[in-house]
Protein backbone atom coordinates (compact mmCIF):
# COMPACT_ATOMS: atom_id res chain seq x y z
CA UNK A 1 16.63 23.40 3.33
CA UNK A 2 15.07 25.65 1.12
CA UNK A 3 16.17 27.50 -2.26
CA UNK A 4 19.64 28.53 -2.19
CA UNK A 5 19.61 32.60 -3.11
CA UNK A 6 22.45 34.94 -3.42
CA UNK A 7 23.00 37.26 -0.49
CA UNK A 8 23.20 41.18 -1.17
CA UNK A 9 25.77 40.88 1.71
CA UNK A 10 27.76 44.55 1.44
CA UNK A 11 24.31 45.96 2.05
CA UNK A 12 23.17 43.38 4.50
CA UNK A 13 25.95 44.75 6.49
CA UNK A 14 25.61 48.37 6.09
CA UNK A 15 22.62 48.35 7.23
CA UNK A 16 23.29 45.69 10.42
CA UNK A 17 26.16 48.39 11.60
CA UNK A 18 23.89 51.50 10.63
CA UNK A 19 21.00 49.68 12.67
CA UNK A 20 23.89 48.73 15.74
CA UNK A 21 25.11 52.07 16.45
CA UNK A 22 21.89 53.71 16.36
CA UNK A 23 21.20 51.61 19.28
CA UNK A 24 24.62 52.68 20.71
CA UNK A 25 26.48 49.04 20.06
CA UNK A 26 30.15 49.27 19.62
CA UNK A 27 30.51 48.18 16.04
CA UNK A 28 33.13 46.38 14.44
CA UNK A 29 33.20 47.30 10.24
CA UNK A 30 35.95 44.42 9.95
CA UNK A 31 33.55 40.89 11.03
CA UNK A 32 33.64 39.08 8.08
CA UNK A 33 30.02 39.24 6.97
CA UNK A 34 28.06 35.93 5.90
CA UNK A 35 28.20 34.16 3.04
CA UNK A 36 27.16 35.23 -0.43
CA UNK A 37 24.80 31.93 -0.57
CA UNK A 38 22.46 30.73 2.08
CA UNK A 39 18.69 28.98 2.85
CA UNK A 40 17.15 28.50 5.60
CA UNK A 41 15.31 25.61 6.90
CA UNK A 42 12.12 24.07 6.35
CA UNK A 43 8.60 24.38 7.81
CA UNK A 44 8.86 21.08 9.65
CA UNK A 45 12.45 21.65 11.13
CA UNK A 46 11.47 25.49 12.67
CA UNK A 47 7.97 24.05 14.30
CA UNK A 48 10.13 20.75 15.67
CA UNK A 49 12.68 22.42 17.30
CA UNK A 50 10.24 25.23 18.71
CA UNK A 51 8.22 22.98 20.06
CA UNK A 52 11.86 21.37 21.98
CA UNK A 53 12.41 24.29 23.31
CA UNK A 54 9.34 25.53 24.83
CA UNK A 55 9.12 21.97 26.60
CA UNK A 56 12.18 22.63 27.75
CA UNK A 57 11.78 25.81 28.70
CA UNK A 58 8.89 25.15 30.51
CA UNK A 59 10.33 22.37 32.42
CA UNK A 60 13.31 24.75 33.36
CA UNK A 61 10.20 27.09 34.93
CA UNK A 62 9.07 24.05 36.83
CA UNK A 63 7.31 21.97 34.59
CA UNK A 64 6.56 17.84 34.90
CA UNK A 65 9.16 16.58 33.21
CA UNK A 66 7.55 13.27 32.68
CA UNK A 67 4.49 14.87 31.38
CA UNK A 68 6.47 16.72 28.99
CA UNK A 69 8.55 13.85 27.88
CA UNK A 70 5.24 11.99 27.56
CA UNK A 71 3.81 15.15 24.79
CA UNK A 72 7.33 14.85 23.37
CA UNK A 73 7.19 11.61 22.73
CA UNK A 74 3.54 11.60 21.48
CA UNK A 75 4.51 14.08 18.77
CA UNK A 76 7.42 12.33 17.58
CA UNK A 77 10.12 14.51 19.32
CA UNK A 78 12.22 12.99 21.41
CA UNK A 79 14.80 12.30 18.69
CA UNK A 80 14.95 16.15 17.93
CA UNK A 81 15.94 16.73 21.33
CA UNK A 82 19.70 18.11 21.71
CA UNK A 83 21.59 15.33 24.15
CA UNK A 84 21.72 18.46 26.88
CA UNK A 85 17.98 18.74 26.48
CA UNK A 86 17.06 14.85 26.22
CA UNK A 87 19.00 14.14 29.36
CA UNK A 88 17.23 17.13 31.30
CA UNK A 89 13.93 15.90 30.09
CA UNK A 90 14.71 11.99 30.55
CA UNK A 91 16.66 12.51 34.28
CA UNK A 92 14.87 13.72 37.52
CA UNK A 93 17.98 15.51 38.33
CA UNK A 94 19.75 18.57 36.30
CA UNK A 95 19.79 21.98 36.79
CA UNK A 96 17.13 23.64 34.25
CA UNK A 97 18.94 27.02 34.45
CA UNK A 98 21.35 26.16 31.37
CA UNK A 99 17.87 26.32 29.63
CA UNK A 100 16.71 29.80 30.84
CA UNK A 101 18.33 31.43 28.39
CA UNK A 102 17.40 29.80 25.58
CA UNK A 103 13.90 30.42 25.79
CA UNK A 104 14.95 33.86 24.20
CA UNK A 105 15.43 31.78 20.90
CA UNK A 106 11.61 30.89 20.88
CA UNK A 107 11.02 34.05 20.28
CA UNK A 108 13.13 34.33 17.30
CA UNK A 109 11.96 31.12 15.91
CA UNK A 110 8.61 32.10 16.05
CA UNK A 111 9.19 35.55 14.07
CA UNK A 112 11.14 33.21 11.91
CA UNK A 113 8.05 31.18 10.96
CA UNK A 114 5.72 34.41 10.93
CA UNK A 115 4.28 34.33 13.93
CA UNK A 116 5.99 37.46 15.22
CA UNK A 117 5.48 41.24 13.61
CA UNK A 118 9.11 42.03 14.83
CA UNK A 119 12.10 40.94 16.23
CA UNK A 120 14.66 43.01 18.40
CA UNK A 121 17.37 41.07 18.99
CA UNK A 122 18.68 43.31 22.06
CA UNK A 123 15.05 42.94 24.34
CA UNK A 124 13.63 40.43 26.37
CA UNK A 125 10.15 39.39 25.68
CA UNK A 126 7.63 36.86 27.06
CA UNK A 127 8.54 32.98 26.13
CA UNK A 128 5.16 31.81 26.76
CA UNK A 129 2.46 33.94 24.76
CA UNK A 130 -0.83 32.28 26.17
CA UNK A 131 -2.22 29.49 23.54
CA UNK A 132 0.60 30.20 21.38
CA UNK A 133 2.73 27.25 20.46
CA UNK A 134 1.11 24.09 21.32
CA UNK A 135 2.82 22.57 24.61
CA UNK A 136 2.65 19.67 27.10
CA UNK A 137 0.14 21.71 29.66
CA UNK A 138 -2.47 21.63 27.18
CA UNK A 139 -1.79 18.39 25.64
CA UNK A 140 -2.45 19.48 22.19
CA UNK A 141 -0.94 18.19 18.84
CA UNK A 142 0.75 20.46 16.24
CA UNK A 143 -0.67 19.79 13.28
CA UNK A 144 -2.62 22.52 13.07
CA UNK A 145 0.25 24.91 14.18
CA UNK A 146 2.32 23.45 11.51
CA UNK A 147 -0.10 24.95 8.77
CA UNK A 148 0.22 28.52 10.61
CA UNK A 149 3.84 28.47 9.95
CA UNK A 150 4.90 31.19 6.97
CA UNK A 151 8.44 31.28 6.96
CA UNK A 152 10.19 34.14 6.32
CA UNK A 153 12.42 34.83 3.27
CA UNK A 154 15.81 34.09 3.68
CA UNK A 155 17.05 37.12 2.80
CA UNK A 156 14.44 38.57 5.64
CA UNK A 157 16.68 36.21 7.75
CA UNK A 158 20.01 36.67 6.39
CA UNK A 159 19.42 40.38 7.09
CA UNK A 160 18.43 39.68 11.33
CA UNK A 161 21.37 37.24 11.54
CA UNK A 162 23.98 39.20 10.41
CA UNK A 163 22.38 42.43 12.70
CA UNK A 164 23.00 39.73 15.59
CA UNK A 165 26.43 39.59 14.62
CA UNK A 166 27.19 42.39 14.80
CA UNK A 167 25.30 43.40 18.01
CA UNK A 168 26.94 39.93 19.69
CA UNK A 169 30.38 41.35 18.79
CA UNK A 170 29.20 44.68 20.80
CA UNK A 171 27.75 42.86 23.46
CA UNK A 172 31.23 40.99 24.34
CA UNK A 173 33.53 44.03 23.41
CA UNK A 174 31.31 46.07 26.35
CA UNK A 175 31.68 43.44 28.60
CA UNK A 176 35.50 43.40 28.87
CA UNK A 177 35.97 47.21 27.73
CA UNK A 178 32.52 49.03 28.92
CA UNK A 179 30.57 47.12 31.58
CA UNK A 180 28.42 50.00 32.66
CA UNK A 181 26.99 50.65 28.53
CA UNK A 182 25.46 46.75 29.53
CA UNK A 183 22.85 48.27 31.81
CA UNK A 184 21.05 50.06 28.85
CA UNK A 185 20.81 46.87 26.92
CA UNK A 186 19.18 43.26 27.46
CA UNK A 187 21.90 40.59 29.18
CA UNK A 188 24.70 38.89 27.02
CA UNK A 189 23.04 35.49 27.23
CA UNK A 190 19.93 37.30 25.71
CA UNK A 191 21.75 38.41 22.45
CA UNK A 192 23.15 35.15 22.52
CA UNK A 193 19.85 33.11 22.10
CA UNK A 194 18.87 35.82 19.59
CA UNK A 195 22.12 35.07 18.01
CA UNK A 196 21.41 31.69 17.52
CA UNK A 197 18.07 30.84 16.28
CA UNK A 198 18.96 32.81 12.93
CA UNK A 199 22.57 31.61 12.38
CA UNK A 200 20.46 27.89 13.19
CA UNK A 201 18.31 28.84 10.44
CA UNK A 202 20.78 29.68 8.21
CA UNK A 203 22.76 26.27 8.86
CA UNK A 204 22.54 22.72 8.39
CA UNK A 205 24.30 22.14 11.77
CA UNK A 206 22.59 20.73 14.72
CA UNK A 207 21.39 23.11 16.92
CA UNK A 208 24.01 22.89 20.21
CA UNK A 209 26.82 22.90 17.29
CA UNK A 210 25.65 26.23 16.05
CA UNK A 211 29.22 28.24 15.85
CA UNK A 212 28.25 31.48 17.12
CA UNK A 213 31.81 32.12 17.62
CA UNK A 214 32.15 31.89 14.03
CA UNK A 215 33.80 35.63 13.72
CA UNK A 216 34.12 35.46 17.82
CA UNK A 217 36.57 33.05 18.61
CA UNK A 218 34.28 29.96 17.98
CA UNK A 219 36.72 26.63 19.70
CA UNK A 220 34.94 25.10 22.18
CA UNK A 221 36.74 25.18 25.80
CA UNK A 222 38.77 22.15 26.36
CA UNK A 223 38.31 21.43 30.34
CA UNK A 224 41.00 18.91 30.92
CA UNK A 225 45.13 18.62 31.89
CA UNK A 226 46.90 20.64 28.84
CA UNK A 227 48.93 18.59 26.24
CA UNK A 228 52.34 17.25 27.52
CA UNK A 229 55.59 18.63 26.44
CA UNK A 230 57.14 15.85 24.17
CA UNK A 231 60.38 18.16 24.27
CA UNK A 232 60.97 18.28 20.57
CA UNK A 233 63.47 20.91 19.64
CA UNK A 234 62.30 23.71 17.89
CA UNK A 235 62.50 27.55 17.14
CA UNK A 236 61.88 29.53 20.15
CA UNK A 237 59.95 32.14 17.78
CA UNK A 238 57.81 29.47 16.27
CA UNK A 239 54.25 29.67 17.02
CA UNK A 240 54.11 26.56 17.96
CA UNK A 241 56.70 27.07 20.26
CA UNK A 242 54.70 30.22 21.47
CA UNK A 243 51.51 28.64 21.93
CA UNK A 244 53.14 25.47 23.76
CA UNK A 245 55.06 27.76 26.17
CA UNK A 246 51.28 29.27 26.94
CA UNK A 247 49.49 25.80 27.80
CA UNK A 248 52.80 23.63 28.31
CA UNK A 249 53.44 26.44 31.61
CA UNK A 250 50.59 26.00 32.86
CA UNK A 251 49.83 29.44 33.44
CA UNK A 252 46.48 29.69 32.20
CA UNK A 253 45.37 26.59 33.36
CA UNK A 254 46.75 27.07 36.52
CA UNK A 255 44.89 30.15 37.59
CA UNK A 256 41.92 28.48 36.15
CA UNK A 257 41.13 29.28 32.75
CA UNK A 258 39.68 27.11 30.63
CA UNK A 259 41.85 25.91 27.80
CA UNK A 260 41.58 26.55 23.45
CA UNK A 261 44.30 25.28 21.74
CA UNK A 262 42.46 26.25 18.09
CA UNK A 263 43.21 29.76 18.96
CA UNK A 264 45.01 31.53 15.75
CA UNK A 265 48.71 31.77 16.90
CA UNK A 266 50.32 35.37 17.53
CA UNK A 267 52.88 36.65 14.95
CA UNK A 268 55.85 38.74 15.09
CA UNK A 269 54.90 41.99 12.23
CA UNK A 270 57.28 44.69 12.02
CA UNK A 271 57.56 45.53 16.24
CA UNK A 272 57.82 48.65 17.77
CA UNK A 273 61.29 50.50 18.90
CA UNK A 274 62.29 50.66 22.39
CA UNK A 275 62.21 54.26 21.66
CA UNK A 276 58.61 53.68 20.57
CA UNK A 277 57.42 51.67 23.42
CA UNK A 278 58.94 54.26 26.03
CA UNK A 279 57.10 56.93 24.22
CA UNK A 280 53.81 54.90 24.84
CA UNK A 281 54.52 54.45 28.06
CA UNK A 282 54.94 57.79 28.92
CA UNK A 283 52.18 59.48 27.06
CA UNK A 284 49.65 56.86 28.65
CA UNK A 285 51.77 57.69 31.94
CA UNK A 286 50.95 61.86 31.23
CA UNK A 287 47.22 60.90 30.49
CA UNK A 288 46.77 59.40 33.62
CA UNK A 289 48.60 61.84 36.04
CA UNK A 290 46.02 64.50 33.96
CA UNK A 291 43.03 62.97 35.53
CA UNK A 292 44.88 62.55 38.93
CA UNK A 293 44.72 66.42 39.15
CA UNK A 294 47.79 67.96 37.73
CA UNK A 295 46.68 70.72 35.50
CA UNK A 296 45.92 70.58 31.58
CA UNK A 297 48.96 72.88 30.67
CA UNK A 298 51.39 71.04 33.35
CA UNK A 299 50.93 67.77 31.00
CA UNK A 300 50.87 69.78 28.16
CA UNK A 301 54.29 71.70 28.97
CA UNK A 302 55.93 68.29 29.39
CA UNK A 303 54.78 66.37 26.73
CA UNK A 304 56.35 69.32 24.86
CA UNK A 305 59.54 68.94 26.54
CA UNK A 306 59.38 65.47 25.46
CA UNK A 307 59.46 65.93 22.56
CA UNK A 308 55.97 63.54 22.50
CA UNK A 309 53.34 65.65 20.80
CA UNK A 310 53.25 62.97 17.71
CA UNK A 311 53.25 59.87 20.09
CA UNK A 312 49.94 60.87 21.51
CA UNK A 313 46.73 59.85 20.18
CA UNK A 314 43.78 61.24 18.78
CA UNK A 315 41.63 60.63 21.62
CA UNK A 316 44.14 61.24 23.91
CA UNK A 317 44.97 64.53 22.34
CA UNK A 318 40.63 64.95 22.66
CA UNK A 319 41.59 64.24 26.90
CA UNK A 320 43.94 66.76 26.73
CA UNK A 321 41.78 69.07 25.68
CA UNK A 322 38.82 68.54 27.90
CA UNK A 323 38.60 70.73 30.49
CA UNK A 324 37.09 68.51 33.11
CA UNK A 325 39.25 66.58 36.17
CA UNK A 326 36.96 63.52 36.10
CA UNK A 327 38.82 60.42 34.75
CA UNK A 328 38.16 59.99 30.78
CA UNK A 329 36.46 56.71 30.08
CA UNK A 330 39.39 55.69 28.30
CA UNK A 331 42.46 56.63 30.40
CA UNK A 332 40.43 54.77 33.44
CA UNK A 333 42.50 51.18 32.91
CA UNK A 334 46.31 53.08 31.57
CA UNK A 335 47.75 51.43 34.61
CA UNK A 336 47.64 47.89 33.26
CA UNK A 337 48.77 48.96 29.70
CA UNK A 338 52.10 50.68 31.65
CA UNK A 339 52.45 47.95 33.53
CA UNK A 340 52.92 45.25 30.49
CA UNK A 341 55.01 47.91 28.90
CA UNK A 342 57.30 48.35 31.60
CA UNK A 343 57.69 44.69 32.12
CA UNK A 344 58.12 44.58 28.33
CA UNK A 345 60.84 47.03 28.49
CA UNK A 346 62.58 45.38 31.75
CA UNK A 347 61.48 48.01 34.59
CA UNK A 348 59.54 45.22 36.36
CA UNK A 349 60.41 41.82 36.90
CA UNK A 350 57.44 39.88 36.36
CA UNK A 351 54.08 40.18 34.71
CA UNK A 352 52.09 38.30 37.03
CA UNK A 353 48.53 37.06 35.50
CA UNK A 354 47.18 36.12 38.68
CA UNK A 355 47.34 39.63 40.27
CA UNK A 356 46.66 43.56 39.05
CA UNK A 357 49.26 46.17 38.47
CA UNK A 358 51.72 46.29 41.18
CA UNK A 359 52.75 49.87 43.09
CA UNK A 360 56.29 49.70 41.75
CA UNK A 361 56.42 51.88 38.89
CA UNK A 362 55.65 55.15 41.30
CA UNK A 363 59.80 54.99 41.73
CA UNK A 364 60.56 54.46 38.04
CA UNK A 365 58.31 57.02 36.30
CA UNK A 366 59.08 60.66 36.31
CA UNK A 367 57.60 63.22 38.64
CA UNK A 368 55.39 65.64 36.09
CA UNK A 369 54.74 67.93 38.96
CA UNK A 370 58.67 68.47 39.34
CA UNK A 371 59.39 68.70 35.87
CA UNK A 372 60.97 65.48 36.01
CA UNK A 373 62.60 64.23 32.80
CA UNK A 374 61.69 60.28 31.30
CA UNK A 375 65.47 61.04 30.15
CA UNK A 376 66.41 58.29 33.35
CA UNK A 377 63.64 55.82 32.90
CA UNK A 378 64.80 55.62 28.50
CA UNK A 379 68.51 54.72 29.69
CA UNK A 380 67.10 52.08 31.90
CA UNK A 381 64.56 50.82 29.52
CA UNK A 382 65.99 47.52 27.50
CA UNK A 383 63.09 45.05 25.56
CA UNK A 384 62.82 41.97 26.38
CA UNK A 385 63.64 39.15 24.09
CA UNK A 386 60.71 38.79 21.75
CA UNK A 387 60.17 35.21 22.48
CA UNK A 388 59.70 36.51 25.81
CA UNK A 389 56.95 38.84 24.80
CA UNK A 390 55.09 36.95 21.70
CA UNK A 391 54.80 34.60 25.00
CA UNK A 392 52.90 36.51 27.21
CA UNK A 393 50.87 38.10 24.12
CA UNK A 394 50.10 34.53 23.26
CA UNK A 395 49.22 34.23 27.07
CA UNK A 396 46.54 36.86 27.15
CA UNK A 397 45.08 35.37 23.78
CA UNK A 398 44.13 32.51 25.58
CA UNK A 399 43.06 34.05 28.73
CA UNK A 400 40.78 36.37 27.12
CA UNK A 401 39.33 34.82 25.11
CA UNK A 402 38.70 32.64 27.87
CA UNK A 403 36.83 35.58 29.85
CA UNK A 404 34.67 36.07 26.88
CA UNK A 405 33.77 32.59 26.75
CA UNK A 406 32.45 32.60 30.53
CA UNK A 407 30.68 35.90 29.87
CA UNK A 408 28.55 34.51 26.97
CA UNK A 409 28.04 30.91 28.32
CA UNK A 410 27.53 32.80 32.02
CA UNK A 411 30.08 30.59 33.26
CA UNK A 412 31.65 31.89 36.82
CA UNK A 413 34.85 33.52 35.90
CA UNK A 414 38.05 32.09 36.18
CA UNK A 415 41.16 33.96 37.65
CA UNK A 416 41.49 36.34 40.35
CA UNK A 417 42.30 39.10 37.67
CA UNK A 418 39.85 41.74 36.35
CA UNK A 419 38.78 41.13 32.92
CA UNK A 420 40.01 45.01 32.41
CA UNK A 421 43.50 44.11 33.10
CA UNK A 422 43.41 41.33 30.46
CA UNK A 423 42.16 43.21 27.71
CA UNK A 424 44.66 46.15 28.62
CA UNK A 425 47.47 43.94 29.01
CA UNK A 426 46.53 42.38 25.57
CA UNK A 427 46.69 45.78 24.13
CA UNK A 428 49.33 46.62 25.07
CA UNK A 429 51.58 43.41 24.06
CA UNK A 430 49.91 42.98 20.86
CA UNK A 431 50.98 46.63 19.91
CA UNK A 432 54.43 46.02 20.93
CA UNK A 433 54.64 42.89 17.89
CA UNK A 434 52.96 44.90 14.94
CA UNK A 435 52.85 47.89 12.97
CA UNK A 436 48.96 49.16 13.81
CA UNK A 437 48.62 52.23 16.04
CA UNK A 438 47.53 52.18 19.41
CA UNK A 439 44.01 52.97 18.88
CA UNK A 440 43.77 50.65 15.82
CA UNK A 441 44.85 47.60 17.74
CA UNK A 442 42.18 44.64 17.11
CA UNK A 443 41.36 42.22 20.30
CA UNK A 444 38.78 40.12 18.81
CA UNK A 445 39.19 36.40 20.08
């Protein structure tokens, strides 16, 4: 590694979320940013693994793998393959397309070592620049590419890593929360590669243990039978307890999920009122029937009646004022959130994770047309026990984080359940057990 420097990290990070939402990112000001010391590696270790991963990549596009593990081996590689890559190289089976993606990291390697002008982190570019990076077509050695190499500064480096951060966290916020802003930037797995190189840089971890979860949700998915229940008493409020009940259920694994027990455990801080959570539900209720047609001053008129003006949000207050019928982007997924709050407060029976919303709620919920009161549906409302709902918050931890895990990785997703419903479910319960507002509630994984 080279020179250990102190990071200017404050600033490296104003200007990575400046730089993020001027390319319309969602932005996150609470990621931890990096650390306050960091270098970066050496000359040798950026032209090594380069040259691994444009083999690879080139025997992912069709390549001979034997004549590329021939050049590998000639240039003293093969031990500087990852296992994934030496047994794709080595095997005459494997699927290269695990590999396709990563060729987005040569890219970044090779501005790394200043070969590159710029780097944009969100944009896919040609792997393969024509006589390039020396490679097993041509047969050609590296030496002389080695004395091309002028690495960047680490600060220089610092500064792109911690932009990829933040535009990683944007990436996997849009694709559970705003799947259509997706089309105007490159694919997840694309900001992923970008992702890595520099965090790679920045680390003295191999490269396929680079923890680009790190301020993500970084566990690695555990594929196998979840742990056994050794039925040791304990408190039913516990997080232990909590987190057993999710795996030891089998819920999640059940409908498919893949499994983290490392997950941070949920916690019980200062929970809403039943009061409170009725009032949610019915302002998210009046939102919704708003963009089914029923005129602005209808809701308006009985939201007043309510007695609910404070309960609503700022940006629902903003829907309230907007003129237009069309669905706000926002209200589009309310019925989900109603539904885990009705459950919550005992109007449904179940909250089923392998299904959407159900249609039973149309007979509990008052009739805004008719001037209907919510006076009925607050004398039937009763919460839950909170073991009951730290449960199923605990529940959609795991699950979504385990949607975000096949989105980056471009695993098939798991579950017969839109990744919309998680994330509004999860809203929803993690609201109920803490003090934040409803728009302030944080579902990072």
């Amino acid at each position: 590694m080279a020179t250990t420097i102190t990071l200017p990290v404050e600033a490296i990070r104003r200007e990575s979320l400046a730089t993020a939402k001027s390319l319309g990112f969602p932005i996150n000001e609470s990621l931890p940013p990096l650390g306050e010391r960091a270098s970066t590696r050496t000359v040798d270790e950026i032209v090594d693994r380069l040259l691994c991963l444009n083999a690879v990549a080139m025997c992912a596009c069709g390549f001979d793998r034997a004549q590329a593990h021939a050049w590998l081996s000639k240039e003293n590689l093969t031990d500087k393959l990852t296992a994934l890559e030496r047994h794709f190289i080595e095997g005459d089976t494997g699927n290269g397309d695990l590999f396709l993606a990563e060729i987005e990291s040569i890219d970044a390697l090779l501005w790394a070592g200043g070969m590159e002008r710029t780097l944009d982190v969100t944009s896919k570019r040609d792997p393969f620049p024509p006589t390039r990076v020396p490679n097993p077509s041509t047969d050609e050695d590296s030496n002389l590419f080695r004395t091309w190499i002028r690495p960047r500064s680490t600060l220089e480096i610092a500064a792109k890593c911690d932009l990829a951060i933040c535009v990683h966290w944007g990436v996997r916020n849009a694709v559970l929360c705003y799947p259509k802003l997706l089309l105007t930037w490159g694919p997840p797995e694309i900001i992923e590669a970008r992702h890595r190189a520099p965090e790679w840089l920045l680390s003295d971890q191999p490269w396929q243990e680079i923890p680009l979860d790190t301020r993500l949700g970084r566990d690695v998915a555990i594929h196998r039978q979840p742990p056994e229940d050794k039925g040791t008493p304990e408190s039913t409020t516990s997080p232990e307890f909590v987190r057993r009940q999710s795996l030891r259920m089998r819920i999640a694994f059940n409908l498919g999920y893949p499994i983290n027990p490392g997950l941070p455990f949920v916690a019980l801080r200062n929970p809403k009122s039943k009061d409170e959570a009725v009032s949610r539900l019915l302002c998210l209720f009046a939102i919704g029937e708003r963009t089914e047609g029923i005129g602005l001053r209808k809701v308006r008129a009985w939201l007043k009646s309510e007695g609910l003006q404070k309960a609503v949000t700022r940006d629902e207050r903003a829907c309230l004022e907007w003129s237009s019928r069309r669905p706000h982007p926002f209200t589009l997924y309310n019925v989900e959130s109603i539904w885990t709050l009705a459950w919550a407060l005992g109007l449904v029976e179940e909250l089923d994770f392998g299904k959407d919303a159900g249609d039973d709620l149309s007979g509990l919920l008052p009739d805004i047309k008719k001037d209907e009161s919510g006076a009925a549906l607050r004398a039937k409302a009763t919460l839950r026990p909170w073991e009951e709902i730290l449960a199923a918050c605990d529940l959609t931890d795991c699950i979504h984080w385990a949607i975000r895990e096949a989105n980056v990785k471009g695993w098939k997703q798991a579950g017969k359940v839109h990744p919309y419903a998680i994330t509004e479910r999860r809203r929803a319960l993690k609201w109920l057990i803490c003090a934040e507002a409803w728009n302030e509630i944080w579902l990072d994984s």
